[in-house]
C-alpha atoms as a PDB file:
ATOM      1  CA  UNK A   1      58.841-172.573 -30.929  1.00  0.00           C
ATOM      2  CA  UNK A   2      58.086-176.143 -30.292  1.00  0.00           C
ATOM      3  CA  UNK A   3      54.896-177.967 -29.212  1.00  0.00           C
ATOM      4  CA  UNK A   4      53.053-176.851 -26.669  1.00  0.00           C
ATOM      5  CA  UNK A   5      52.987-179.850 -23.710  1.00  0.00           C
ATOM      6  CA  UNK A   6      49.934-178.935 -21.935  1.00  0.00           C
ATOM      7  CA  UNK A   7      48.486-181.897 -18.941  1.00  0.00           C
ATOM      8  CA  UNK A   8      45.201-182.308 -17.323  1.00  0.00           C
ATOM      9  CA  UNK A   9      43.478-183.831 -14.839  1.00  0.00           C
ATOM     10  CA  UNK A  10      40.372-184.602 -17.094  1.00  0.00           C
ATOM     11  CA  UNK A  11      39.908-188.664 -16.232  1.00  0.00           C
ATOM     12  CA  UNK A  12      40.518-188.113 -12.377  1.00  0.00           C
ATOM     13  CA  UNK A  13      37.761-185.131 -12.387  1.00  0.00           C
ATOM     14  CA  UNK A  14      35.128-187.699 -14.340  1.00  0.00           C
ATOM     15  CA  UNK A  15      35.819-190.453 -11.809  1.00  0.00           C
ATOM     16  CA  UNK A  16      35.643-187.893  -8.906  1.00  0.00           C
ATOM     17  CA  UNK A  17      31.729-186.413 -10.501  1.00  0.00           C
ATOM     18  CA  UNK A  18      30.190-189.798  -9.680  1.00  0.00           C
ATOM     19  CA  UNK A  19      31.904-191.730 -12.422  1.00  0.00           C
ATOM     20  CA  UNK A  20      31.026-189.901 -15.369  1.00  0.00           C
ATOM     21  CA  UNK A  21      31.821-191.255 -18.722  1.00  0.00           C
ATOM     22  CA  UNK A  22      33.588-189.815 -21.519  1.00  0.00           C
ATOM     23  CA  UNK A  23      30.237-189.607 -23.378  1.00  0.00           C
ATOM     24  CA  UNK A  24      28.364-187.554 -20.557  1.00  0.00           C
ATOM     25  CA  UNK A  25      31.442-185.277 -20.909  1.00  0.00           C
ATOM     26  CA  UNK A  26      31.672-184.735 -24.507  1.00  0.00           C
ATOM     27  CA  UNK A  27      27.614-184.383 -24.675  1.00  0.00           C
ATOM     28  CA  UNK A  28      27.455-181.610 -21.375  1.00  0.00           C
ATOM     29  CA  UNK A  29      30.407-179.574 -22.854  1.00  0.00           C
ATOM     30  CA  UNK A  30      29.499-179.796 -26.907  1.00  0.00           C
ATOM     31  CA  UNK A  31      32.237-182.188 -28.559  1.00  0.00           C
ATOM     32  CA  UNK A  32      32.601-185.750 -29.504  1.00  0.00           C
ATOM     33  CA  UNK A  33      33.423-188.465 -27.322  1.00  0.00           C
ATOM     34  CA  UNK A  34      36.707-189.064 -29.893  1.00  0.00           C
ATOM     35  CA  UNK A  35      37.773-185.639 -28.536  1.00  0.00           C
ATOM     36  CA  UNK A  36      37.412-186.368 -24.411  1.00  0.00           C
ATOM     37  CA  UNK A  37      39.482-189.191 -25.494  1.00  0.00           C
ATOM     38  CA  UNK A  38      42.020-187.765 -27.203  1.00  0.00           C
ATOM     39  CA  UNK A  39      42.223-184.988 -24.836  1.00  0.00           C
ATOM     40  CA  UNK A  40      42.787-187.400 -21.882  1.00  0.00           C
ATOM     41  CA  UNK A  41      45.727-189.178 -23.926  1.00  0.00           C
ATOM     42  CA  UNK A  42      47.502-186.468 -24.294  1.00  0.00           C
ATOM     43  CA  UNK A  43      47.221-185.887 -27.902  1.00  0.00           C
ATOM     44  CA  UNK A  44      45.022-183.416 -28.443  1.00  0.00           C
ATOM     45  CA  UNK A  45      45.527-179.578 -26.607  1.00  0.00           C
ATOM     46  CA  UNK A  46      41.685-178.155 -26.400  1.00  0.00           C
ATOM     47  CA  UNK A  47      40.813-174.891 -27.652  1.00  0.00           C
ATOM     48  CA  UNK A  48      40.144-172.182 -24.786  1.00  0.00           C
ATOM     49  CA  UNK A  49      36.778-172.298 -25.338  1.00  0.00           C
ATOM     50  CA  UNK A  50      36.281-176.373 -24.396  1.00  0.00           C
ATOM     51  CA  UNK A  51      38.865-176.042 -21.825  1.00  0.00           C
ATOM     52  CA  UNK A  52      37.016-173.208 -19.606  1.00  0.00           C
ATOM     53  CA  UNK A  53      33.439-175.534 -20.837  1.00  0.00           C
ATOM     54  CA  UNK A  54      35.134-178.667 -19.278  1.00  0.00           C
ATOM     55  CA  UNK A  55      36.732-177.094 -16.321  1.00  0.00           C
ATOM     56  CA  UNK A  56      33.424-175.025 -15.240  1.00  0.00           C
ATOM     57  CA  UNK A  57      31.222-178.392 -15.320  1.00  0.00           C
ATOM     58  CA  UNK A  58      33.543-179.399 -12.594  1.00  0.00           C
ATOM     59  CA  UNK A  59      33.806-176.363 -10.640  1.00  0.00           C
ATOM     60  CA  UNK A  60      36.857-175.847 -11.084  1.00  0.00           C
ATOM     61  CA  UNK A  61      39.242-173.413 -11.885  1.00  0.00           C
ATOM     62  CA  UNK A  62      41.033-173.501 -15.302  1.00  0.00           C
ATOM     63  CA  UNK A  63      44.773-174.358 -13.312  1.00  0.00           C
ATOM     64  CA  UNK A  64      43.161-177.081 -11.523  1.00  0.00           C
ATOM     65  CA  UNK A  65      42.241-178.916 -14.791  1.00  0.00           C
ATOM     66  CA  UNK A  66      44.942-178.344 -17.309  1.00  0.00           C
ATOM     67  CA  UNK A  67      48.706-177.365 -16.865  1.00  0.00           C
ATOM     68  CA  UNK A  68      51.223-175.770 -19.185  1.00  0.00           C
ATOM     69  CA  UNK A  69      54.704-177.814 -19.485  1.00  0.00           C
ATOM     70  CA  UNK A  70      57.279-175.364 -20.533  1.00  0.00           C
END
């Protein structure tokens, strides 16, 4: 088993929620602002936990935010 490519849609969703900033992210679903911005890179895959947090604070299902490459 390789690496598990997984995308999201984090940045667009911020900028969509009246321009929110990585900060009002990390602080609304409990991580650092380091991780928002790794997350957005690319380099970091969230655990399920913060993924369903970060999806929920936009309404959003967790498909809409983050997809699996395989």
């Amino acid at each position: 088993m390789g690496t598990d490519v997984i995308f999201n849609k984090i940045r667009k969703q911020r900028f969509e929620k009246n321009e929110m900033t990585q900060q009002e992210l990390a602080d609304a679903v409990g991580c650092t602002r380091q991780t928002i911005i790794a997350l957005e890179a690319g380099k970091y895959t969230p655990s399920l936990g913060l993924a369903f947090r970060i999806a929920r604070l936009f309404g959003k299902n967790l498909e809409e935010i983050f997809e699996y490459a395989e």
